[in-house]
N, C-alpha and C. Protein backbone atom coordinates (compact mmCIF):
# COMPACT_ATOMS: atom_id res chain seq x y z
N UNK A 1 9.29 -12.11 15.71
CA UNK A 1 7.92 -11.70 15.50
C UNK A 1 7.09 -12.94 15.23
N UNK A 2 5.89 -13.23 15.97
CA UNK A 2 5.16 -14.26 15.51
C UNK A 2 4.43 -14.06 14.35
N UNK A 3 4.15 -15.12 13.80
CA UNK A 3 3.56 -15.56 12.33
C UNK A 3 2.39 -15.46 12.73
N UNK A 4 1.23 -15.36 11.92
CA UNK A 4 -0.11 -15.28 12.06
C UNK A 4 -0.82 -16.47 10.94
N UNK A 5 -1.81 -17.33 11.20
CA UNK A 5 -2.49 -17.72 9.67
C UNK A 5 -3.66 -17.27 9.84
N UNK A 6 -4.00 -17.13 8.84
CA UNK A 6 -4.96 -16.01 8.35
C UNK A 6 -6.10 -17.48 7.65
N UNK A 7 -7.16 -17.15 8.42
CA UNK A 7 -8.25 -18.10 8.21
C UNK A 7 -8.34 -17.75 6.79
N UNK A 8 -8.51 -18.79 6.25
CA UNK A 8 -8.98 -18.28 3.94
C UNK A 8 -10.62 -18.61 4.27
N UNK A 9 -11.52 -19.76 5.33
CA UNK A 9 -12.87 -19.29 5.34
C UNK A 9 -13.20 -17.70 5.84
N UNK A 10 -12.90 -17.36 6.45
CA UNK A 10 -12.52 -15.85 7.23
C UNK A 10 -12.74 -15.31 5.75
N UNK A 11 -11.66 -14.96 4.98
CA UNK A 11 -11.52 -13.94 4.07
C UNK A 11 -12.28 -14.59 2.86
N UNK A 12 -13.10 -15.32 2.86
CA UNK A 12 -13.23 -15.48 1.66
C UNK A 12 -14.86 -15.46 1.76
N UNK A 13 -15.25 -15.46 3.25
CA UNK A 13 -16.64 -14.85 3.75
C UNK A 13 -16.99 -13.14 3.82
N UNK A 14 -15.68 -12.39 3.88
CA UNK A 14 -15.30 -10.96 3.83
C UNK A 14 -15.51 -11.01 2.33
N UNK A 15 -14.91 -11.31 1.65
CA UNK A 15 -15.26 -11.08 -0.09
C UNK A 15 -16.37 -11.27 -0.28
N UNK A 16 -17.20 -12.69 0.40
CA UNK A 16 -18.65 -12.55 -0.68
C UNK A 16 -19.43 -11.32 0.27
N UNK A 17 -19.13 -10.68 1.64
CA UNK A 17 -19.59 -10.08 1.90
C UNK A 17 -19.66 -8.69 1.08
N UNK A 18 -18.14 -8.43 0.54
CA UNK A 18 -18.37 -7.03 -0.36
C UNK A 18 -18.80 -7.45 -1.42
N UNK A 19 -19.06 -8.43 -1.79
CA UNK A 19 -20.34 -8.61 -3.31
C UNK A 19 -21.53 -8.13 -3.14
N UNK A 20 -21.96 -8.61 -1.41
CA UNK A 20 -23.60 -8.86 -1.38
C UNK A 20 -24.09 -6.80 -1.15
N UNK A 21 -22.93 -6.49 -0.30
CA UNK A 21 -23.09 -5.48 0.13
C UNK A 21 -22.86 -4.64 -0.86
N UNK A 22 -21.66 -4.39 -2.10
CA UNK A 22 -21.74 -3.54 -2.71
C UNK A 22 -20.59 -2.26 -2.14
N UNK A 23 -19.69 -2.92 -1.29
CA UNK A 23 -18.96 -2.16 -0.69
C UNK A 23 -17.13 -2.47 -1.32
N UNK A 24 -16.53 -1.70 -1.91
CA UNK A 24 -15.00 -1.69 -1.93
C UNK A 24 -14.09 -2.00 -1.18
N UNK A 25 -14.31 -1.79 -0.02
CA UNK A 25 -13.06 -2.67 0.95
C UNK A 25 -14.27 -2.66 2.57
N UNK A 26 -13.17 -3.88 3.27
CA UNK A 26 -14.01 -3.85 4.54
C UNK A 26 -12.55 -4.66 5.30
N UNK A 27 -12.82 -4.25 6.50
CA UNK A 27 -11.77 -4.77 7.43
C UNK A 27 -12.36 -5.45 8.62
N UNK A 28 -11.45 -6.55 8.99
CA UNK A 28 -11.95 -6.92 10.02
C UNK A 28 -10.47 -7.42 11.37
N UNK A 29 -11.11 -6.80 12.12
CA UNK A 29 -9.50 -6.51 13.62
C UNK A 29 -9.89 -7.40 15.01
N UNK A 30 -8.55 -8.51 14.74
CA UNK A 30 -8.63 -8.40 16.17
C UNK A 30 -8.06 -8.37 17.13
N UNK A 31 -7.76 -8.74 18.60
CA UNK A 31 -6.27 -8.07 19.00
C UNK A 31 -4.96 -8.65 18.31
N UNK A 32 -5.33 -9.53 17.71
CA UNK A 32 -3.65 -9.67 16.85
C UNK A 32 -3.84 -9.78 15.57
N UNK A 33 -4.42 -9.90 14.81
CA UNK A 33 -4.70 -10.04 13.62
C UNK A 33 -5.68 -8.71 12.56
N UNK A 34 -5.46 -7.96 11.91
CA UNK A 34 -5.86 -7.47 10.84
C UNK A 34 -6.36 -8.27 9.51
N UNK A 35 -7.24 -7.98 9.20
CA UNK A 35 -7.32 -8.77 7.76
C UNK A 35 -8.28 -7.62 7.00
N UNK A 36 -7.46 -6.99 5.80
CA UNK A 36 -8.48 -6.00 4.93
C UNK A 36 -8.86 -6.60 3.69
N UNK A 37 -9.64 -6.78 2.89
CA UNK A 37 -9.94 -6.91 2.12
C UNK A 37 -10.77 -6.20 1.20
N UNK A 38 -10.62 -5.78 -0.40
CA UNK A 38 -10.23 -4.84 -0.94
C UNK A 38 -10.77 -5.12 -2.52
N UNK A 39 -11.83 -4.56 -3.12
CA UNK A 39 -12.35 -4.88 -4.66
C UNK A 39 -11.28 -3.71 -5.38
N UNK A 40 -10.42 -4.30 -6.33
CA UNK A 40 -9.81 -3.42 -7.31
C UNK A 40 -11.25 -3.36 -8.42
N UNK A 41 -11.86 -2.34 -8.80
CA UNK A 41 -12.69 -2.19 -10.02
C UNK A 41 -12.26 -2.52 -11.27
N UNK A 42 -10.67 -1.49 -11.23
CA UNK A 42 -10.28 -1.80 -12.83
C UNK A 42 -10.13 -3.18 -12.76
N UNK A 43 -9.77 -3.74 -12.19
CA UNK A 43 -8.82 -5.04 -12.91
C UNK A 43 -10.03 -6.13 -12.69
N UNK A 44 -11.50 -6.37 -12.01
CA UNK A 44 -12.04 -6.92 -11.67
C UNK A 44 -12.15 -7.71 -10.65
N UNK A 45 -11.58 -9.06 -10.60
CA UNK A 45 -11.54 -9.82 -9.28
C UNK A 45 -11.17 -9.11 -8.07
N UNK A 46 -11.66 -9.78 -6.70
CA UNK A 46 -11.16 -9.03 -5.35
C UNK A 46 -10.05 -9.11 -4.82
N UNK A 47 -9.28 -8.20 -4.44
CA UNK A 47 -7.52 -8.36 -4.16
C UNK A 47 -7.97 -8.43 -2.63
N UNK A 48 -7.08 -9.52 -1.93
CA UNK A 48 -7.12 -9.73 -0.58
C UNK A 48 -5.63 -9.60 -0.18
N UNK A 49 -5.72 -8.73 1.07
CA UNK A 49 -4.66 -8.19 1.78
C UNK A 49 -4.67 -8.59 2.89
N UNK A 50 -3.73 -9.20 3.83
CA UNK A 50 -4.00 -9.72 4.93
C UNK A 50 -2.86 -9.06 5.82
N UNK A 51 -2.44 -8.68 6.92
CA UNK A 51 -1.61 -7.82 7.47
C UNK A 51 -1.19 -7.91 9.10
N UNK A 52 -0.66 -7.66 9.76
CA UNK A 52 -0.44 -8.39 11.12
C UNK A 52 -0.44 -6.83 11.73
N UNK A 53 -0.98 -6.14 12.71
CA UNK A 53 -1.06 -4.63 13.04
C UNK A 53 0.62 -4.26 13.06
N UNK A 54 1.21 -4.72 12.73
CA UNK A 54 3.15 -4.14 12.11
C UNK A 54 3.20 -4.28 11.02
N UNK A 55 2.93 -3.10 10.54
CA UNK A 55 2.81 -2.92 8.99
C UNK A 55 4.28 -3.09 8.05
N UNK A 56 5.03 -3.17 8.99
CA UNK A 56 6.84 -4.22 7.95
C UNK A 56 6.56 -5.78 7.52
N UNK A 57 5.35 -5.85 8.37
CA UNK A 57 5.07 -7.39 8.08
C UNK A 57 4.59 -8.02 7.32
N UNK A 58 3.31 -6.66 6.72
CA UNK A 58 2.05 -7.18 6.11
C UNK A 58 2.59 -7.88 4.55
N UNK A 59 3.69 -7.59 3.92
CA UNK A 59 3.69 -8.54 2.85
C UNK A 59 3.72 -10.04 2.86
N UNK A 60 4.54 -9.94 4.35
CA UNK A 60 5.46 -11.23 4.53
C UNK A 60 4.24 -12.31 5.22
N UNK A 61 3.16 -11.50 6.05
CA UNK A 61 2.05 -12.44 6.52
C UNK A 61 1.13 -12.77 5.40
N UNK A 62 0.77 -12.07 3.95
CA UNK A 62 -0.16 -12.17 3.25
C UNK A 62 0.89 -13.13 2.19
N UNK A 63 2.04 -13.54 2.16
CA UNK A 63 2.39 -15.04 1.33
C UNK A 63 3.39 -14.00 0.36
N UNK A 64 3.62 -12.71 0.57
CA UNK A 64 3.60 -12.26 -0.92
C UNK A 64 5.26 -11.53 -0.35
N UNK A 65 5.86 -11.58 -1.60
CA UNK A 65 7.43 -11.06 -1.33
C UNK A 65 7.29 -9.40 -1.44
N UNK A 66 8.04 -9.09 -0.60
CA UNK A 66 7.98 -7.46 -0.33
C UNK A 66 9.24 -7.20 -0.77
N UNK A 67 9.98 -6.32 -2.09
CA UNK A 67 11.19 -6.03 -2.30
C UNK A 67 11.59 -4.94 -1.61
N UNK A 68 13.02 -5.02 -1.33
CA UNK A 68 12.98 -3.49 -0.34
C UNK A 68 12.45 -3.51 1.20
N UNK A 69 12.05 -4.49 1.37
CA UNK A 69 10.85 -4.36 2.62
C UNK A 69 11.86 -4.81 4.07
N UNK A 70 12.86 -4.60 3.82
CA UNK A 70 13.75 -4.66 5.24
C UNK A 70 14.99 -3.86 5.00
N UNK A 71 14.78 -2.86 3.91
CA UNK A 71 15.18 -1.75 3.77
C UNK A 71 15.25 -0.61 4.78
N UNK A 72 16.29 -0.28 5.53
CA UNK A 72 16.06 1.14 6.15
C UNK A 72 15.22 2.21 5.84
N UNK A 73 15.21 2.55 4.50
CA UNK A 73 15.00 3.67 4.17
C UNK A 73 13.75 3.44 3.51
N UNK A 74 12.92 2.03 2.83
CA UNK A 74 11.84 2.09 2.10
C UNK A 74 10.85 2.75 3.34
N UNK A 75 9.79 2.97 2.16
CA UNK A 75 8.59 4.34 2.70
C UNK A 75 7.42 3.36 1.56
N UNK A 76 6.67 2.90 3.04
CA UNK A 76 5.58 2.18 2.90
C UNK A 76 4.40 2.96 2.86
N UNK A 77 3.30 2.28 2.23
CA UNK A 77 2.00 3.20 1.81
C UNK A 77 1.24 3.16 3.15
N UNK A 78 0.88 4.01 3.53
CA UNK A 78 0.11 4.35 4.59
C UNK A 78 -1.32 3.88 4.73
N UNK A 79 -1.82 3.71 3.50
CA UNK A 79 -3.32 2.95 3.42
C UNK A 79 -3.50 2.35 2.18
N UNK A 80 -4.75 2.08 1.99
CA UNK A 80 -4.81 0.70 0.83
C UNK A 80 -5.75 2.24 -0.26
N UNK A 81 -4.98 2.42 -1.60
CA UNK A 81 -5.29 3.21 -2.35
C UNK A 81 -4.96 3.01 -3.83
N UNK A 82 -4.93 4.00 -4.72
CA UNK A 82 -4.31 3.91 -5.96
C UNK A 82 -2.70 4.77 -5.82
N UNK A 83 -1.84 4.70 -5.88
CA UNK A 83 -0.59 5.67 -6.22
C UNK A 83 -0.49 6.32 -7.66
N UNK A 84 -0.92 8.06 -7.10
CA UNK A 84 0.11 8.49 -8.61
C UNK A 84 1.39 9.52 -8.54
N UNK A 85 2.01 8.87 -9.33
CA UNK A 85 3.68 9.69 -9.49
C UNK A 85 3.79 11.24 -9.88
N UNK A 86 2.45 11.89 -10.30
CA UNK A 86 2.49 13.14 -10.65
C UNK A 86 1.08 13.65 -9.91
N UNK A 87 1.40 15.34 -9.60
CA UNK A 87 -0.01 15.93 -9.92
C UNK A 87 -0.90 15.96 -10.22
N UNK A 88 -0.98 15.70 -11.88
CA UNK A 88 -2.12 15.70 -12.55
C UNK A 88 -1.70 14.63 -13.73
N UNK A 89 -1.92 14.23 -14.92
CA UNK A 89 -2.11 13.77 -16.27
C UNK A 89 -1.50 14.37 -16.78
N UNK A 90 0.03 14.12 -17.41
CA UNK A 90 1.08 14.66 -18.09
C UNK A 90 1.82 15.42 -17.38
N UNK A 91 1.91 15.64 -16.32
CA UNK A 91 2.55 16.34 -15.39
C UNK A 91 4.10 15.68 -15.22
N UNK A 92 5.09 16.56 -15.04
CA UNK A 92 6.26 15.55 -14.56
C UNK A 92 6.07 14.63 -12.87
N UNK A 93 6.45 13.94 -12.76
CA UNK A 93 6.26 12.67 -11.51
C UNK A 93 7.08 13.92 -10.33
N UNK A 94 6.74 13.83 -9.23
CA UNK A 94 6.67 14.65 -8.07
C UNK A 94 8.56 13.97 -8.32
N UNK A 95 8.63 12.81 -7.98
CA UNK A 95 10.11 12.66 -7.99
C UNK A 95 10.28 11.33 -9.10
N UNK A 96 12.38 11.31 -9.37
CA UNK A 96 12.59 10.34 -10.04
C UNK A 96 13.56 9.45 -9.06
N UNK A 97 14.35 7.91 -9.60
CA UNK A 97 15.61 7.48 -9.43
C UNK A 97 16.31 8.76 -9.42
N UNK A 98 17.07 8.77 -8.43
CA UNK A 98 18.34 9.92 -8.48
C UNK A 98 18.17 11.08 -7.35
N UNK A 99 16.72 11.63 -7.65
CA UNK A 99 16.90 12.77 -6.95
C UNK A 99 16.98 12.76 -5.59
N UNK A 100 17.20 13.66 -5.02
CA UNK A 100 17.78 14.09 -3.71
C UNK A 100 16.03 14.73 -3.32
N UNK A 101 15.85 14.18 -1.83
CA UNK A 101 14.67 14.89 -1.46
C UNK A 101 14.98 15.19 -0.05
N UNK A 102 14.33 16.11 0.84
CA UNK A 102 14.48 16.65 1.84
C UNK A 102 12.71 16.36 2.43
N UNK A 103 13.39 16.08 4.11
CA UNK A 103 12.23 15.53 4.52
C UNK A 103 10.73 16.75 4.51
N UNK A 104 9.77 15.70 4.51
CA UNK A 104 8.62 16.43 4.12
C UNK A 104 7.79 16.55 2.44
N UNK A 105 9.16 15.98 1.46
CA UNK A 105 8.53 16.54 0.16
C UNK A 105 7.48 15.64 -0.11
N UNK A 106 6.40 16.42 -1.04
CA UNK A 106 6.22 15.19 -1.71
C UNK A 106 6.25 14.13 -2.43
N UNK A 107 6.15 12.99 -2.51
CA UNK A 107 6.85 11.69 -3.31
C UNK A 107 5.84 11.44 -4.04
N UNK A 108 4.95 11.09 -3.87
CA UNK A 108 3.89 10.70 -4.29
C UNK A 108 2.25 11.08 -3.89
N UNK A 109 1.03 10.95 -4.27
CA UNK A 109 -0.20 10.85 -4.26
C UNK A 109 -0.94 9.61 -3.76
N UNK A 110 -1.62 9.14 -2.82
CA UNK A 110 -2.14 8.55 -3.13
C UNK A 110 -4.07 8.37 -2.58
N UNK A 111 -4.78 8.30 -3.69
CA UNK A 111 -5.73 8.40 -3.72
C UNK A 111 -6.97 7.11 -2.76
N UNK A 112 -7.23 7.00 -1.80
CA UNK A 112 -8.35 6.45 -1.07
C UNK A 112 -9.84 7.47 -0.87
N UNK A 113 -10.58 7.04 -1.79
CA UNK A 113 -12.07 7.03 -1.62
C UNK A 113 -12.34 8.34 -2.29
N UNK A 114 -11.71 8.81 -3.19
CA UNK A 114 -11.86 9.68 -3.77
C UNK A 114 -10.99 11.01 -3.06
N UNK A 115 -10.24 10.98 -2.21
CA UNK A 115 -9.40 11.60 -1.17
C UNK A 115 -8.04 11.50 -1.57
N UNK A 116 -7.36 12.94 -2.35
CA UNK A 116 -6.20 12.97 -2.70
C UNK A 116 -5.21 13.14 -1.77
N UNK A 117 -4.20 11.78 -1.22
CA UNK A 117 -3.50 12.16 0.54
C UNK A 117 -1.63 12.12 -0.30
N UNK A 118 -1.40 13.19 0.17
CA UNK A 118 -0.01 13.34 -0.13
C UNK A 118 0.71 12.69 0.53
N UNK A 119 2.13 11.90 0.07
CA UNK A 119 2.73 10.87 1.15
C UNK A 119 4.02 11.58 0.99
N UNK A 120 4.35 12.21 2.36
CA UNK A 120 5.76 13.06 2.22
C UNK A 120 6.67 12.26 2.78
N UNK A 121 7.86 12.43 2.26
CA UNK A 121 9.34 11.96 2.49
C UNK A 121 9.53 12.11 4.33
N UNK A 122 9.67 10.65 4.47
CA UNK A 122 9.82 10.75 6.27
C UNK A 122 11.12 11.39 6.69
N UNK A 123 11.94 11.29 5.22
CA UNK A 123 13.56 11.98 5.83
C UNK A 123 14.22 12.40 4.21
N UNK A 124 15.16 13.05 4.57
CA UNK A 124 15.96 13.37 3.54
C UNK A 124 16.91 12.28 3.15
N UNK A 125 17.51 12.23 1.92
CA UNK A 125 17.91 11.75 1.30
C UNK A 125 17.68 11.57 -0.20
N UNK A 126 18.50 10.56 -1.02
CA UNK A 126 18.33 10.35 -2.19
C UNK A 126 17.48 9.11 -2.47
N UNK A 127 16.82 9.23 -3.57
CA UNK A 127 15.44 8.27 -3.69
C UNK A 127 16.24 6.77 -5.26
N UNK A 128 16.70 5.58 -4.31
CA UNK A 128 17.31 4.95 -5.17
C UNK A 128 16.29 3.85 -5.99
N UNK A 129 15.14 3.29 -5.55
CA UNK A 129 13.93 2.71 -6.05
C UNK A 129 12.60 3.55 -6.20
N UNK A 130 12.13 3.33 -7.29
CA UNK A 130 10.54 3.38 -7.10
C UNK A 130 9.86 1.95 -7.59
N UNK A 131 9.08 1.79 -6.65
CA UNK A 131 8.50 0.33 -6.67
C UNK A 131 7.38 0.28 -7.14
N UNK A 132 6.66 1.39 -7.13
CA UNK A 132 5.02 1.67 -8.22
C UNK A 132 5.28 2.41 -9.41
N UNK A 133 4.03 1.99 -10.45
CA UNK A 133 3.53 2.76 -11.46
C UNK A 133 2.75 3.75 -10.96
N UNK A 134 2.40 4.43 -11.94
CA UNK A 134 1.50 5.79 -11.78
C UNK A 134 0.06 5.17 -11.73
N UNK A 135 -0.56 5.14 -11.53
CA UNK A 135 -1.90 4.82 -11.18
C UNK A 135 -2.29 3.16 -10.79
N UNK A 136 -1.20 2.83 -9.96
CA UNK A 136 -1.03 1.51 -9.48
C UNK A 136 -1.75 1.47 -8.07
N UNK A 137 -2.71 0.59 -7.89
CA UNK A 137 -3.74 -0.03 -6.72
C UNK A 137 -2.78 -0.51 -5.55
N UNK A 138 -2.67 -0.14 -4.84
CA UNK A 138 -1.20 -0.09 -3.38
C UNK A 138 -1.91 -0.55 -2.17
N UNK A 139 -1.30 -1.11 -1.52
CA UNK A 139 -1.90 -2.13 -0.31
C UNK A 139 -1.32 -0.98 0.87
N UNK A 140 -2.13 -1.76 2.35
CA UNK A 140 -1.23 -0.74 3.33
C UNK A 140 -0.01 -1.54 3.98
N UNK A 141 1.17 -0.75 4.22
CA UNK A 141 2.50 -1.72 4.17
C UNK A 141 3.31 -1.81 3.11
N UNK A 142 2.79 -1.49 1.76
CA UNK A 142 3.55 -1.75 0.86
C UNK A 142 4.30 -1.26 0.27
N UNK A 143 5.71 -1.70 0.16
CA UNK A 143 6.89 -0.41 -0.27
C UNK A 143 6.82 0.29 -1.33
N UNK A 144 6.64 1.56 -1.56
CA UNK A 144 6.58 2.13 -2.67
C UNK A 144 7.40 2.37 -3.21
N UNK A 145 9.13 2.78 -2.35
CA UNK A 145 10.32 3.51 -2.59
C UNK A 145 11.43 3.48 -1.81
N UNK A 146 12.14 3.80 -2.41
CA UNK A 146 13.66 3.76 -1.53
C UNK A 146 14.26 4.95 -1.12
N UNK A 147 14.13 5.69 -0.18
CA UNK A 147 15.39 6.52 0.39
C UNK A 147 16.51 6.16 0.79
N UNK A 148 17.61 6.46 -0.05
CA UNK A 148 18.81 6.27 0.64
C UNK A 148 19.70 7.76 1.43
């Protein structure tokens, strides 16, 4: 797979752009290159995500170690959101380490733009990692979990 570098004037003209604008994330595509970039609120500063359109890649093109991430069985986040492990606030977590899930369940929540998107189990099996907290800010590409 080829490597990509990811212009830092590029992304770092995308950031002051979501200052001026007032906007939470903005993307910019081109035929080989993705680059999203992304304001976390809680935590303050702007988290930059950079990604190659093969989303097994996107940790490994943005500098950053992906655990699990050449895992068979990890189950990557589908878009750039918050993850939560339960329903609601005190709720037990949809799943733990251990359990056995059958394809389709749900694993997790995860929230983009105020849009609660359920992320179901691509296959059955037993779930040997979880790689997020409960209300943890999740990139797209990024492993959340382990099916074994």
């Amino acid at each position: 797979m080829t490597k990509h570098t990811v212009d830092a004037d590029l992304v770092r003209k995308l950031a002051a752009l979501l200052d001026e604008t007032g906007l939470s994330e903005l993307e910019y595509q081109t035929n080989a290159l993705r680059v999203r970039v992304a304001k976390n609120h809680a935590a303050g500063p702007t988290v930059v995500a950079a990604a190659t359109l093969a989303p097994a890649s996107a940790a490994a093109d943005a500098g950053v170690a992906a655990p699990a991430a050449d895992h068979p069985g990890a189950v990557t986040s589908p878009m750039v959101g918050t993850a939560y492990c339960a329903p609601e606030p005190g709720a037990p977590a949809f799943v733990k380490v251990g359990d056995a899930v059958r394809q389709g369940q749900t694993l997790l929540i995860i929230e983009a733009m105020k849009v609660m998107n359920p992320l179901p189990a691509p296959r059955a099996g037993t779930v040997t990692e979880i790689l997020v907290r409960d209300a943890q800010p999740v990139e797209y590409g990024e492993v959340l979990l382990v099916i074994e």
